[in-house]
Protein backbone atom coordinates (compact mmCIF):
# COMPACT_ATOMS: atom_id res chain seq x y z
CA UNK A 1 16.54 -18.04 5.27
CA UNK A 2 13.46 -17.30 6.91
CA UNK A 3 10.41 -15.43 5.21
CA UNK A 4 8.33 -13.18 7.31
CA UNK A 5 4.32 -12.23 6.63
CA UNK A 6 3.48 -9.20 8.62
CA UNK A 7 0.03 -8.58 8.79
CA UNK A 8 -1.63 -5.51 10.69
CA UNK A 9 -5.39 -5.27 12.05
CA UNK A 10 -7.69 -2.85 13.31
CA UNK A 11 -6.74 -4.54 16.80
CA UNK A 12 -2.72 -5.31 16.71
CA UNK A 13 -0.24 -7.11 14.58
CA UNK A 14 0.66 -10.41 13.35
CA UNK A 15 3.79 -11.85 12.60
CA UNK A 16 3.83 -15.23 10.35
CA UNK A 17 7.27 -16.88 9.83
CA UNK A 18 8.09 -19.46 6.75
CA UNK A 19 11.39 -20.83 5.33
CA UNK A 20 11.80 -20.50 1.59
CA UNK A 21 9.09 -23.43 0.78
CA UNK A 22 6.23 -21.34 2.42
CA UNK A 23 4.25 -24.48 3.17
CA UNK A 24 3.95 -24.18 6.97
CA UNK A 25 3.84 -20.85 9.30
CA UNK A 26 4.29 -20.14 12.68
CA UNK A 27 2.36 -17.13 14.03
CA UNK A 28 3.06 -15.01 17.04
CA UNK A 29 0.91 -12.20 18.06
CA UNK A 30 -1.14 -10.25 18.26
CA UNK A 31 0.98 -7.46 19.19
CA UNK A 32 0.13 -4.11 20.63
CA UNK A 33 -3.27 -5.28 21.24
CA UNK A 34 -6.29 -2.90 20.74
CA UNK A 35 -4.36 -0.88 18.47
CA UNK A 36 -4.91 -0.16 15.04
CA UNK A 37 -1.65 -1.04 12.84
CA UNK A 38 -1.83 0.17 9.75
CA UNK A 39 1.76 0.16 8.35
CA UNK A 40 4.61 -2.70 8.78
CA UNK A 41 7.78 -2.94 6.54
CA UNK A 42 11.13 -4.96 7.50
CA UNK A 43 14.49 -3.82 5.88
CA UNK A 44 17.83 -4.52 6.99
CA UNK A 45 16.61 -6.80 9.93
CA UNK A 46 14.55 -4.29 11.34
CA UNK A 47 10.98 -4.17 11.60
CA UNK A 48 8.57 -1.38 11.67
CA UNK A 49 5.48 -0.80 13.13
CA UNK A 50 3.25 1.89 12.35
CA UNK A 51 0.99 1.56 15.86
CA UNK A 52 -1.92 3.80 16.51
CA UNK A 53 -3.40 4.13 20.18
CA UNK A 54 -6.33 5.85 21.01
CA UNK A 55 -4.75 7.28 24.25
CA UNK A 56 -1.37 7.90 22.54
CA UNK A 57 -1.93 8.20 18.89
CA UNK A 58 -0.11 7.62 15.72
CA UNK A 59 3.68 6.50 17.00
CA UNK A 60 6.84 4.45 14.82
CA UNK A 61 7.27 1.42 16.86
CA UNK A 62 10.83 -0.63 15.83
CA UNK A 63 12.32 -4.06 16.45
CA UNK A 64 15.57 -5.24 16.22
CA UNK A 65 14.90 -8.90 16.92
CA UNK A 66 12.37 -9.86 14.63
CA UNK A 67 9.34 -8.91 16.37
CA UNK A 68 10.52 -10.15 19.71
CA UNK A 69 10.46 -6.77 21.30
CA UNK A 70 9.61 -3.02 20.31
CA UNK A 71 11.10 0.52 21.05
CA UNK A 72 8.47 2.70 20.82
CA UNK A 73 9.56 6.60 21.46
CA UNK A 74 8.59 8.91 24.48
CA UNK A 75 7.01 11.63 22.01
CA UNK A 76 6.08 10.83 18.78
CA UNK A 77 8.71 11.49 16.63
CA UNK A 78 6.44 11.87 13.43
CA UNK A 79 4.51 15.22 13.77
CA UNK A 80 4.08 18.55 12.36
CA UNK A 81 5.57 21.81 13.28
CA UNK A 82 4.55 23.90 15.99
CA UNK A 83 1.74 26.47 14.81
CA UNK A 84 1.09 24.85 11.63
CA UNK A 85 -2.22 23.80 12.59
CA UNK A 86 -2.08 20.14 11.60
CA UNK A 87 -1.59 17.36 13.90
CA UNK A 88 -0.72 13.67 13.30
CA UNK A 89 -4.10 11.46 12.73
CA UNK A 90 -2.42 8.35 11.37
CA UNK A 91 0.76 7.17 9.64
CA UNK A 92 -0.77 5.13 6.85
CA UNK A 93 2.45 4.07 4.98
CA UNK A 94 6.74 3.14 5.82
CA UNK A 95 8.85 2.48 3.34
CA UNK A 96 12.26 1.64 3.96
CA UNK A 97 15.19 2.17 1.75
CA UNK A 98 18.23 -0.61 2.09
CA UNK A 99 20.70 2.88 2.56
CA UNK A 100 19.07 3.53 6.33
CA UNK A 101 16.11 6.08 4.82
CA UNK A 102 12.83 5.59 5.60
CA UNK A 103 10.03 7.34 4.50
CA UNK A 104 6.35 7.67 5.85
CA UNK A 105 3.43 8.73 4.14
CA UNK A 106 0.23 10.36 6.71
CA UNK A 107 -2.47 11.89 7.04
CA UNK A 108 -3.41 14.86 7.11
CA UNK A 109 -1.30 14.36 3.83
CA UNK A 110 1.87 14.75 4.32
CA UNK A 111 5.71 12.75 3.82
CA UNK A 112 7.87 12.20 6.38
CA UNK A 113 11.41 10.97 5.83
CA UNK A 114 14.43 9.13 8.01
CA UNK A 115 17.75 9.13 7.58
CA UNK A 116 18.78 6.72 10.46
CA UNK A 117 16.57 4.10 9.91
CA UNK A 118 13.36 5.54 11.61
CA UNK A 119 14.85 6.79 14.94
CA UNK A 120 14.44 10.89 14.30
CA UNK A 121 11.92 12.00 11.20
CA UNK A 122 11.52 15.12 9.25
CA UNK A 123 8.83 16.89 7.52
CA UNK A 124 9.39 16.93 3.31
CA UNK A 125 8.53 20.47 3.18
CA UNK A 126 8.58 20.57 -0.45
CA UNK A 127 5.39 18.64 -0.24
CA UNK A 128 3.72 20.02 2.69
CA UNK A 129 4.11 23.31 1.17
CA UNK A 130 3.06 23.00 -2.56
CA UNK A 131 0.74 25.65 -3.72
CA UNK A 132 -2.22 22.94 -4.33
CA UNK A 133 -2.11 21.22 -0.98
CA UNK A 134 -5.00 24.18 0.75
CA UNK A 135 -7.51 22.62 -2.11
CA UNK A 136 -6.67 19.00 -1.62
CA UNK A 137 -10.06 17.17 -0.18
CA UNK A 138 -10.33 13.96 1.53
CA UNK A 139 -11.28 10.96 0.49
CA UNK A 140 -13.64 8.69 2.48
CA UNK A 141 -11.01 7.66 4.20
CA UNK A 142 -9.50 10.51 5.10
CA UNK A 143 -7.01 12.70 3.45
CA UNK A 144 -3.86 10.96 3.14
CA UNK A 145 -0.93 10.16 1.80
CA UNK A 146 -0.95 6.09 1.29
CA UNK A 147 1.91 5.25 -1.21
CA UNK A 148 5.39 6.57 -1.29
CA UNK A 149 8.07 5.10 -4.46
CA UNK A 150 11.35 6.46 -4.44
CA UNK A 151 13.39 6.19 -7.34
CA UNK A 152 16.87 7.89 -6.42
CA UNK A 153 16.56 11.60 -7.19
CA UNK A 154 13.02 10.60 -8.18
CA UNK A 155 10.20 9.98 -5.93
CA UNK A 156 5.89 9.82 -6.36
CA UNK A 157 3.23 9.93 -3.99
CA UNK A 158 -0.34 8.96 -4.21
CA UNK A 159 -2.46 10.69 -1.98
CA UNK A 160 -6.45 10.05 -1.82
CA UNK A 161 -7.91 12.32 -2.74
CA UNK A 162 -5.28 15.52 -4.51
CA UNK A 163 -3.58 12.23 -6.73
CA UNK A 164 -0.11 11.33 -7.98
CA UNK A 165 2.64 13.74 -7.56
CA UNK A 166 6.19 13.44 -8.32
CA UNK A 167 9.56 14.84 -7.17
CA UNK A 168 12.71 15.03 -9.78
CA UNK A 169 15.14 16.72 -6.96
CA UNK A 170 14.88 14.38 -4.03
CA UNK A 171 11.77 16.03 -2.87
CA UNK A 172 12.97 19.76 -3.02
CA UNK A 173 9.81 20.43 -5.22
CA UNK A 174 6.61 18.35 -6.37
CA UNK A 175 4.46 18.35 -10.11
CA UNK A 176 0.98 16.92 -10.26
CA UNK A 177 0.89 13.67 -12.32
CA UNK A 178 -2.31 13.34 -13.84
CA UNK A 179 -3.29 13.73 -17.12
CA UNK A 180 -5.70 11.33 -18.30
CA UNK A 181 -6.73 10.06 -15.33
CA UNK A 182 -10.62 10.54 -15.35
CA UNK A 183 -12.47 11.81 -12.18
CA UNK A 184 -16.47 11.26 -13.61
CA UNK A 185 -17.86 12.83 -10.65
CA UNK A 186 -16.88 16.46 -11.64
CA UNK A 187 -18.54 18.03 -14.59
CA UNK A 188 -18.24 17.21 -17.86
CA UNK A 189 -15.77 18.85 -19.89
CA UNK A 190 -13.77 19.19 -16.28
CA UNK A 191 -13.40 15.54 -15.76
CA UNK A 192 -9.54 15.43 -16.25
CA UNK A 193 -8.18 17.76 -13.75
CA UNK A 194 -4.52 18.56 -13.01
CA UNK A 195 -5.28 16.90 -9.50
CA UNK A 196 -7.87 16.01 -7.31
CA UNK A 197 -8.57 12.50 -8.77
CA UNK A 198 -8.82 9.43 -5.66
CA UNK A 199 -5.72 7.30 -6.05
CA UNK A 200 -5.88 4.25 -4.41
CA UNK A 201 -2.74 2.52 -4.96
CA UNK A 202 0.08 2.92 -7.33
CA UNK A 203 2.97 0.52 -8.12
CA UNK A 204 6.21 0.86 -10.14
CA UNK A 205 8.01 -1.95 -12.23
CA UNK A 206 11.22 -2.96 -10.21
CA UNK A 207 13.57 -2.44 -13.35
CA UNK A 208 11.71 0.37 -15.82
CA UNK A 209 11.15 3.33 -13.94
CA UNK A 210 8.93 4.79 -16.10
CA UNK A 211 6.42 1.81 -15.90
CA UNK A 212 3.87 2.89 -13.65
CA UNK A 213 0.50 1.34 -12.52
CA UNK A 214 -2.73 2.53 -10.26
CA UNK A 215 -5.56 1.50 -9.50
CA UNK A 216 -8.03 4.15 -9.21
CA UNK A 217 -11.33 4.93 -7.31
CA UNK A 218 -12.77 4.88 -11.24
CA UNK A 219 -10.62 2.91 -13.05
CA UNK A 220 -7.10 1.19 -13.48
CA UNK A 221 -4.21 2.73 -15.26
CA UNK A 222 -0.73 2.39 -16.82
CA UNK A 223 1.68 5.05 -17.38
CA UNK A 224 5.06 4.02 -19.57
CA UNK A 225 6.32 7.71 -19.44
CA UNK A 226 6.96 8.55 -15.69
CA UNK A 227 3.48 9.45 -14.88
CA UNK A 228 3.22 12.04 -17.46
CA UNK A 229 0.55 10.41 -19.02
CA UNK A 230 -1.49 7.70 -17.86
CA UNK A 231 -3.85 5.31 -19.76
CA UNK A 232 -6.86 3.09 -18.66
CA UNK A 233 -6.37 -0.54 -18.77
CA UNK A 234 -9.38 -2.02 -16.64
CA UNK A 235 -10.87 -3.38 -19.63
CA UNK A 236 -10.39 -6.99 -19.37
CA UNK A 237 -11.33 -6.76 -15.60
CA UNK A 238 -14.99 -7.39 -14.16
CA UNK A 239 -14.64 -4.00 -12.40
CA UNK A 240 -11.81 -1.38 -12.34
CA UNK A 241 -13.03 -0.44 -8.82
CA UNK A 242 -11.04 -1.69 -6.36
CA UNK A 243 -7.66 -1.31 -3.58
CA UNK A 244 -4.91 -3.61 -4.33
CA UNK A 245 -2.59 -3.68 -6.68
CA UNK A 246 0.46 -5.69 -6.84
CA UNK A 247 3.94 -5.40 -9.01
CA UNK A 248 5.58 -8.56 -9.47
CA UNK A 249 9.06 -7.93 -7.53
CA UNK A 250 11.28 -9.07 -10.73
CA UNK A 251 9.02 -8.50 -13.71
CA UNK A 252 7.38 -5.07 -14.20
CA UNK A 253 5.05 -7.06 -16.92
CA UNK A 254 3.02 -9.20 -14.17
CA UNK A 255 0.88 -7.59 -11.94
CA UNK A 256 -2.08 -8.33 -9.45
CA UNK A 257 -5.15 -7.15 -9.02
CA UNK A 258 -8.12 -7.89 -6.55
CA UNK A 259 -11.20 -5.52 -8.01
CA UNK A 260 -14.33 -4.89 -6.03
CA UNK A 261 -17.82 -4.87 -7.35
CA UNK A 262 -18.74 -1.01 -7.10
CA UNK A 263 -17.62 1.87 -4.44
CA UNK A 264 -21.56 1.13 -3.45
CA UNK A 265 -20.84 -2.48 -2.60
CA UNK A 266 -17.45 -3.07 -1.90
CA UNK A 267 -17.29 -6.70 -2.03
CA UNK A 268 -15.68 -9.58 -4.43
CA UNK A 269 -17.56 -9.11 -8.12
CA UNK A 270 -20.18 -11.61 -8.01
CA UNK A 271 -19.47 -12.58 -3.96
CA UNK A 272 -16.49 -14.68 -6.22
CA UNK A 273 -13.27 -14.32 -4.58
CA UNK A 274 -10.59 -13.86 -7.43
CA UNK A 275 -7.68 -12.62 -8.00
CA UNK A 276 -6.47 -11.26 -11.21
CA UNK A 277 -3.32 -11.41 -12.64
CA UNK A 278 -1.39 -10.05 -16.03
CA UNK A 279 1.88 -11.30 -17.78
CA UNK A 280 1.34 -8.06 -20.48
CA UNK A 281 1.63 -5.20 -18.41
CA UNK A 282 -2.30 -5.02 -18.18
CA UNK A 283 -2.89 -5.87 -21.67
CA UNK A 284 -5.01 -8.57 -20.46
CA UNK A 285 -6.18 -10.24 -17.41
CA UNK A 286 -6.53 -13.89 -16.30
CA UNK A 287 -9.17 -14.80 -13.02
CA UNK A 288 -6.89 -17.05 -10.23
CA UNK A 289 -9.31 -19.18 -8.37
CA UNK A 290 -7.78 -22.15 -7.88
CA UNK A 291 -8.32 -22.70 -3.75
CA UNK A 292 -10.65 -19.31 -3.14
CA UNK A 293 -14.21 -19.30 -2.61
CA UNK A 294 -16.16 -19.10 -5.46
CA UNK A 295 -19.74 -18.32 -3.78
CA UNK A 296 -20.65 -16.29 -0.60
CA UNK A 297 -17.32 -14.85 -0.79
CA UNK A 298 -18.65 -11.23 0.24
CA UNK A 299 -15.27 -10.42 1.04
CA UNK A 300 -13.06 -7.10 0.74
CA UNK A 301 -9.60 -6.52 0.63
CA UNK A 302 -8.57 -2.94 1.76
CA UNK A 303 -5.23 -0.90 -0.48
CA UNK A 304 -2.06 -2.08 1.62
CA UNK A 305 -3.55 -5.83 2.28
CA UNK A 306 -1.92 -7.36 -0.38
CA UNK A 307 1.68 -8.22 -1.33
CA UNK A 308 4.14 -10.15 -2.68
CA UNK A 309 7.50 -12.00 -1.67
CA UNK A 310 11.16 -11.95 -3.58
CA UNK A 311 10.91 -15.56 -3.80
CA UNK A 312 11.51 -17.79 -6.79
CA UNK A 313 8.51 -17.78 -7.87
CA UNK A 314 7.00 -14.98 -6.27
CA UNK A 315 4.55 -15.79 -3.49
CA UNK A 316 1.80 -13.97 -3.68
CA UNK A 317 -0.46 -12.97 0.05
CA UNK A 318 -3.96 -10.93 0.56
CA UNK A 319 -5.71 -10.30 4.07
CA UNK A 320 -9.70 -9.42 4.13
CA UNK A 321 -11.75 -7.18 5.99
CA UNK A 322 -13.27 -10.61 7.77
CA UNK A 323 -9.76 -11.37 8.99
CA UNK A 324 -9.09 -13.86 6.36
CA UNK A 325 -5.11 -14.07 5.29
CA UNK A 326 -4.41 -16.53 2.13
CA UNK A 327 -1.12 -17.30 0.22
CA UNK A 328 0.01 -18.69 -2.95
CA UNK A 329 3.26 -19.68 -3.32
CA UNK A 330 3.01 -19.61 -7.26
CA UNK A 331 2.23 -16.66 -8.08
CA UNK A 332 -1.61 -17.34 -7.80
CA UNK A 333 -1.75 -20.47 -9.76
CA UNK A 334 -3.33 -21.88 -6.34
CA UNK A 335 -4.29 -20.08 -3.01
CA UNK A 336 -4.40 -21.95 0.31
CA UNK A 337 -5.93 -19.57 3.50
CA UNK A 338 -3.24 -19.43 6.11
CA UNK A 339 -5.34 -17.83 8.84
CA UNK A 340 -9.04 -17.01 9.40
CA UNK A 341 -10.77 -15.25 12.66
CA UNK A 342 -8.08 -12.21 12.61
CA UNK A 343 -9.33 -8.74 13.05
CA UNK A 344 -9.89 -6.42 9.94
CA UNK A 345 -7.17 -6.91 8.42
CA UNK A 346 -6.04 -3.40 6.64
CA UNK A 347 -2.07 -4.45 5.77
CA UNK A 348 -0.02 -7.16 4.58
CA UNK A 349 3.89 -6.54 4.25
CA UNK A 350 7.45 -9.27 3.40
CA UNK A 351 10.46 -9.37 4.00
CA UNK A 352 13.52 -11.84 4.10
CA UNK A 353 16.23 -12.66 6.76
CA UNK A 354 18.85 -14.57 7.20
């Protein structure tokens, strides 16, 4: 058994190997040099690449080999239809299903799905033509569509800056998801609206589908009804700004969180690299510090650069905007750094294979 740690830059990808006791890692890369990567999955023994070039653009890059060589298309296979005035900017999230479907989330905001394990892509029109999607607005980093959780027949997307939105019929047709999710920079008394609000990142527990969590650009939250209603749990955290969020991959009740001081100074609370982590479903939150910097630490850790494995226990991995990649294989009792010196690093994906 051999566990891989794929980690994607601002200037190619990384590929760190580990059997199951995650002490020691090989490294190869980087791969596709200069170019921004800023989506990686592995399912089924294949790897994905989500590669963007600023000669060729935004393409689906796949290995069969474990990272030993890529296919990368002729023509992009992800883009929009002809006359509909959008073109592909970046493919900011894959997400592979074990039954060959593969879905990617873009921007301008939009899902794409596979049904043969990423060679052709389609357009989920449902989506791309819901009545709201003329008023969505960017966020500051861009208008897209970041986090993709299919559930069967159900599916939700977060998208920064329109919100959550879910799908009961396979994606035929989309609802906003929103209520009580609080967007303070509108006016008051219009501070709840039925979208609009900056999601940046949303989880699911692996066994209760209803169990929901997000982290917000103003706060964290916990839905226990599908996303129907949400509720703020950032209480017992030093700030509920922040990127990552993390579902333990066996119990919905533990989750991880790595907050930022402010969305004016995105950096560790306190220049105190922690991570925090709750056994109650957010209830409450304990600091992990055990083997992170404690002072100086003025580091940031971007929405899809953090992760965890399917071990037993769960390991638990983060990358930094200073090119910093650490580990715990305890679940974040301890942390040991793994890598320093790599570009920007803006994801951090596992997988397992034989």
């Amino acid at each position: 058994m051999r566990l891989h740690l794929l980690c994607g830059t601002t200037k190619g990808a990384f590929l760190f190997t580990s059997d199951g006791d995650r002490r020691r890692w090989q490294v190869a890369g980087p791969l596709f040099k200069g170019q921004a990567v800023y989506a990686l999955a592995c399912a089924r023994g294949r790897f994905y690449a989500a590669t963007h070039s600023p000669h060729w653009g935004a393409v689906v890059s796949l290995s069969d080999d474990l990272g030993a060589t890529w296919t990368a298309p002729e023509r992009a296979p992800i883009r929009f239809p002809e006359g509909s005035g959008d073109a592909l900017r970046q493919i900011w999230q894959i997400v592979p299903r074990d039954d060959g479907t593969v879905y990617a989330g873009v921007e301008p905001a939009a899902l794409f799905v596979s049904r043969d394990a990423g060679e052709t892509w389609s357009l989920v029109r449902g989506l791309y033509e819901h009545p709201h999607r003329k008023e969505w607005q960017p966020g500051g980093g861009g208008l897209c569509l970041h986090t993709v959780i299919p559930q069967g027949r159900r599916m939700f997307c977060a998208i920064s800056a329109a919100g959550v939105y879910r799908s009961d019929d396979g994606g035929e047709t989309w609802q906003a998801r929103n209520v009580g999710i609080r967007a303070p920079f509108l006016a008051p008394g219009n501070q709840y609206p039925e979208f609009g609000q900056c999601v940046h990142k949303m989880a699911a527990h692996p066994s209760q589908p209803a169990r929901l969590y997000l982290q917000h650009h103003w706060g964290v939250y916990r839905s226990d009804d599908g996303g129907d209603s949400w509720q703020s749990i950032g209480a017992g955290l030093p700030s509920d700004f922040g990127f990552a969020l993390v579902v333990h991959p066996r119990d919905g009740e533990t989750l991880w969180i790595l907050p930022l001081e402010s969305d004016e100074f995105r950096a560790a609370p306190n220049a105190r690299l922690r991570v925090y982590r709750s056994r109650d479903g957010g209830r409450s939150f304990a600091a992990l510090t055990e083997g992170l910097p404690q002072e100086g630490a003025y580091e940031a850790v971007l929405r899809d650069a953090m992760a965890a494995d399917a071990l037993e226990p769960a390991g638990v991995y983060f990358g930094t905007r200073s090119g910093k990649l650490y580990a715990s294989r305890n679940e974040g009792d301890a942390w040991s750094r793994i890598a320093d010196g790599l570009p920007p690093i803006v994801c951090v994906k596992t997988g397992v294979t034989d």
